[in-house]
Protein backbone atom coordinates (compact mmCIF):
# COMPACT_ATOMS: atom_id res chain seq x y z
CA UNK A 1 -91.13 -49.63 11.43
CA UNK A 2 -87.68 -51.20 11.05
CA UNK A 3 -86.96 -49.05 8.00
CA UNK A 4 -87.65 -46.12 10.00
CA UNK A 5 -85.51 -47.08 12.78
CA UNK A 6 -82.76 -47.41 10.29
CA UNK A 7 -83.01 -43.73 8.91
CA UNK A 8 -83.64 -42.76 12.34
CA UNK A 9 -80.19 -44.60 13.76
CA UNK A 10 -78.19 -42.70 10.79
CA UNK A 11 -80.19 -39.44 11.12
CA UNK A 12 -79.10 -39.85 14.87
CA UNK A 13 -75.63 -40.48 13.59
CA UNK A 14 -74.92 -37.39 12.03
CA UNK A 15 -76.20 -35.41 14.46
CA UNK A 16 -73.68 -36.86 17.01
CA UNK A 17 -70.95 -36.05 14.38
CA UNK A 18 -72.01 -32.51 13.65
CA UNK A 19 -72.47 -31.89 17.10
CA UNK A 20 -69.42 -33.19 17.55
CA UNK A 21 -68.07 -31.34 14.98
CA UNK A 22 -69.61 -27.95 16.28
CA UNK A 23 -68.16 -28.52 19.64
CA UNK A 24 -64.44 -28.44 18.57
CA UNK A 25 -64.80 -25.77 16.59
CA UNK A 26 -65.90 -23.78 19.48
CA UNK A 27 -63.16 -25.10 21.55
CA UNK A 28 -60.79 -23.73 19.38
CA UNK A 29 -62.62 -20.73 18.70
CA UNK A 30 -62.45 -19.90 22.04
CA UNK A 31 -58.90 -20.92 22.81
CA UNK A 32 -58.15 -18.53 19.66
CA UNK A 33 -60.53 -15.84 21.41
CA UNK A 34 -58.39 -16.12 24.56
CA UNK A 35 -54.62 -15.86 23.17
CA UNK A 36 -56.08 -13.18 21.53
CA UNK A 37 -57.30 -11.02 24.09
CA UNK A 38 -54.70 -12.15 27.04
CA UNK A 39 -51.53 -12.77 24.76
CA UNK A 40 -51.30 -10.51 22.12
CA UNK A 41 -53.70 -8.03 23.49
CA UNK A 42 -55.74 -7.84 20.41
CA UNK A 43 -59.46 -9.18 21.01
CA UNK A 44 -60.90 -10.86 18.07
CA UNK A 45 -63.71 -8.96 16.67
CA UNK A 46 -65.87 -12.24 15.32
CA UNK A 47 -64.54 -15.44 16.98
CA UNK A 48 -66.45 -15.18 19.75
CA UNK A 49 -69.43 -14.73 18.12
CA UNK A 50 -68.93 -17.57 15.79
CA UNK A 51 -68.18 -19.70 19.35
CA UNK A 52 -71.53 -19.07 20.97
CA UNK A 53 -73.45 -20.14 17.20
CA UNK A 54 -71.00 -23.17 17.46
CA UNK A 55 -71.90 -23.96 20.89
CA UNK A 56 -76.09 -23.61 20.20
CA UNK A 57 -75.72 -25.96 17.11
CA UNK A 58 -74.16 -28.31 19.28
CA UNK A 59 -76.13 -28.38 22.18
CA UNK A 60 -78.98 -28.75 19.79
CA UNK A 61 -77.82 -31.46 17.76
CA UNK A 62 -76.33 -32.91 20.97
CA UNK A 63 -79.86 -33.66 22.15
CA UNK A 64 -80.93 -36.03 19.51
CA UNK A 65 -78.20 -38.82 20.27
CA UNK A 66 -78.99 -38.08 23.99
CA UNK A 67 -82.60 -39.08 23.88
CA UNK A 68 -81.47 -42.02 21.49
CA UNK A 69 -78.97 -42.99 24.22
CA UNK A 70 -81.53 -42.62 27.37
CA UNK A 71 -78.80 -39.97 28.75
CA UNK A 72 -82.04 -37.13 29.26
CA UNK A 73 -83.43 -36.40 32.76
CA UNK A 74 -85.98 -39.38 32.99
CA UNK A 75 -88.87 -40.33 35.32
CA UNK A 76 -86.98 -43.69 35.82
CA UNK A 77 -87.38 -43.75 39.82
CA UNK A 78 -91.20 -43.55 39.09
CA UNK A 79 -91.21 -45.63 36.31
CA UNK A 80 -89.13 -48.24 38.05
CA UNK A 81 -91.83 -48.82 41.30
CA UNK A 82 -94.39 -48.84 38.96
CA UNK A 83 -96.24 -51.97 37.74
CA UNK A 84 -94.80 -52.94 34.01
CA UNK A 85 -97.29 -51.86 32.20
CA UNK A 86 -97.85 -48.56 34.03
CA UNK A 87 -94.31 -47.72 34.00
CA UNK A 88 -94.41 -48.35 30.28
CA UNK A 89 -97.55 -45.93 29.53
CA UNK A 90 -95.85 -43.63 32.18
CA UNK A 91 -92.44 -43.29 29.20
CA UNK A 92 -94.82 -43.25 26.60
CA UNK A 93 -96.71 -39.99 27.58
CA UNK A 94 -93.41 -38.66 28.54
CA UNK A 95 -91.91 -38.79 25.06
CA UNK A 96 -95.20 -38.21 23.29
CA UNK A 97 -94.98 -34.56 25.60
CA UNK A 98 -91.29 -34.59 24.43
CA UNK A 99 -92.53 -34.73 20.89
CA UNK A 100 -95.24 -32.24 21.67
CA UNK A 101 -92.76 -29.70 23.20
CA UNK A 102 -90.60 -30.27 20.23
CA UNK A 103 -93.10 -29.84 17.72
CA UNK A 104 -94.08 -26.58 18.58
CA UNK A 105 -90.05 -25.62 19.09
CA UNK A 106 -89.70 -26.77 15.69
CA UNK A 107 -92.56 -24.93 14.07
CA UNK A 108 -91.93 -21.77 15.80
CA UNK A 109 -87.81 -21.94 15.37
CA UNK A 110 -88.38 -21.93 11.68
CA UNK A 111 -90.92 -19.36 12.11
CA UNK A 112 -88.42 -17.38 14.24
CA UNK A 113 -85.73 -17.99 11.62
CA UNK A 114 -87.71 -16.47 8.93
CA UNK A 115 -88.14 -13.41 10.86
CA UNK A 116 -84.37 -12.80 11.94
CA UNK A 117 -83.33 -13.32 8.07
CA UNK A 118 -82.58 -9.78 7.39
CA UNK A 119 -80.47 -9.47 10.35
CA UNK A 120 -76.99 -9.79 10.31
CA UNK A 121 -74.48 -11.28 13.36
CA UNK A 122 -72.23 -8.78 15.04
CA UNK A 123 -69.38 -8.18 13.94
CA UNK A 124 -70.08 -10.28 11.28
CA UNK A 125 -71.82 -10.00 7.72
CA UNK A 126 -73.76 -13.40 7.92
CA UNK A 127 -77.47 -13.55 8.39
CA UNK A 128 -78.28 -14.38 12.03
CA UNK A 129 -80.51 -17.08 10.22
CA UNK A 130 -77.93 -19.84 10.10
CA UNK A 131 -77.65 -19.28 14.01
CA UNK A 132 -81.32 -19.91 14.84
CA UNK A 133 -81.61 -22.66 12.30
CA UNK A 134 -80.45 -24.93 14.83
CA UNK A 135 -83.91 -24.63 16.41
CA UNK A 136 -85.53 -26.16 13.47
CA UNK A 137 -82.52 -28.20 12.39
CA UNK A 138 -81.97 -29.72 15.66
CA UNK A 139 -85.57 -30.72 16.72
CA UNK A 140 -86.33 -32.25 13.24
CA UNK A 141 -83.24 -34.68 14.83
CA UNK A 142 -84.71 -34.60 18.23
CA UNK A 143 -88.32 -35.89 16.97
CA UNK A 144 -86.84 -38.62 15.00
CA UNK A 145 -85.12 -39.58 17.77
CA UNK A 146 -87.71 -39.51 20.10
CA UNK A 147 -90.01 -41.54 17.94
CA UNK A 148 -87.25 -44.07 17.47
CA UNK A 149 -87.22 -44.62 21.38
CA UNK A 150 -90.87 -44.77 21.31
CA UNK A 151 -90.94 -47.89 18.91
CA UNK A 152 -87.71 -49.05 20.30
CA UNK A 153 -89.88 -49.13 23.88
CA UNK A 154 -93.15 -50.65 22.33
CA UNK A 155 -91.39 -53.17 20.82
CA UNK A 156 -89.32 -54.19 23.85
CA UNK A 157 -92.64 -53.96 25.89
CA UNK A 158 -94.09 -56.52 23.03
CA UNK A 159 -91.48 -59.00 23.38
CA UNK A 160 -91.91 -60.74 26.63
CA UNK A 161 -87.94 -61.96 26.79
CA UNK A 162 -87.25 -58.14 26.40
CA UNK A 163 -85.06 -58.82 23.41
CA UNK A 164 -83.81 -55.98 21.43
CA UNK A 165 -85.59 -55.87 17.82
């Protein structure tokens, strides 16, 4: 379990930094996108295209460090006037369903991104492929994380001084 947690902390990681990553290059994208079209009266043909694919990679790879980091809509208030051991079972079904729901997103996003392969982006000569990847890319990182919280949890719930393992 530990050595999982470890992959699962760097996994985590990088999907912070590519999300990250994805998010400024929107932001300038669409900064370039603007002067463009308001300043030099010239719209850009493919930036803001490339600014939405930048901006679903990152809100995909985004999610991974928020479920690591608790920052997801939670059923704390519930949780929290429930006995212990309730509230405990009460997160645990809530991120097996999160694992569940993200699953089938995964299996069906690289389904999906198989099918779109032939398909190219406006304006644009790249496959929309690399856009929908992010399904499958970004809940591969989501169910890592999600199972990292779920041992984090079980552990914490072992340990009766609550002492993080």
């Amino acid at each position: 379990m530990t050595h999982f947690l470890r992959i699962e902390a760097v996994t985590t990681r990088i999907a912070l930094w590519l999300a990250i990553l994805f998010l400024v290059l929107a932001t300038a994208l669409a900064l370039y996108q603007v002067t463009t079209r308001f300043v030099f009266g010239h719209p850009s043909t493919w930036s803001e295209v490339i600014t939405r694919s930048a901006m679903i990679w990152s809100v995909f790879l985004g999610a991974a460090p928020a479920f690591r980091q608790g920052a997801m809509i939670s059923v704390e208030i519930v949780q929290s006037v429930l006995p212990r051991r309730l509230g405990q079972a009460l997160y645990q079904l809530s991120m097996a369903l999160t694992l569940t729901f993200f699953g089938i997103l995964f299996w069906q996003g690289w389904a999906m991104t198989g099918r779109v392969a032939r398909q190219k982006l406006a304006a644009l000569e790249i496959s929309i492929a690399w856009v929908y990847a992010a399904l499958p890319v970004g809940s591969a990182f989501i169910l890592l994380a999600v199972a990292g919280c779920m041992i984090r949890a079980f552990r914490a719930d072992e340990d009766p001084l609550g002492a993080p393992t």
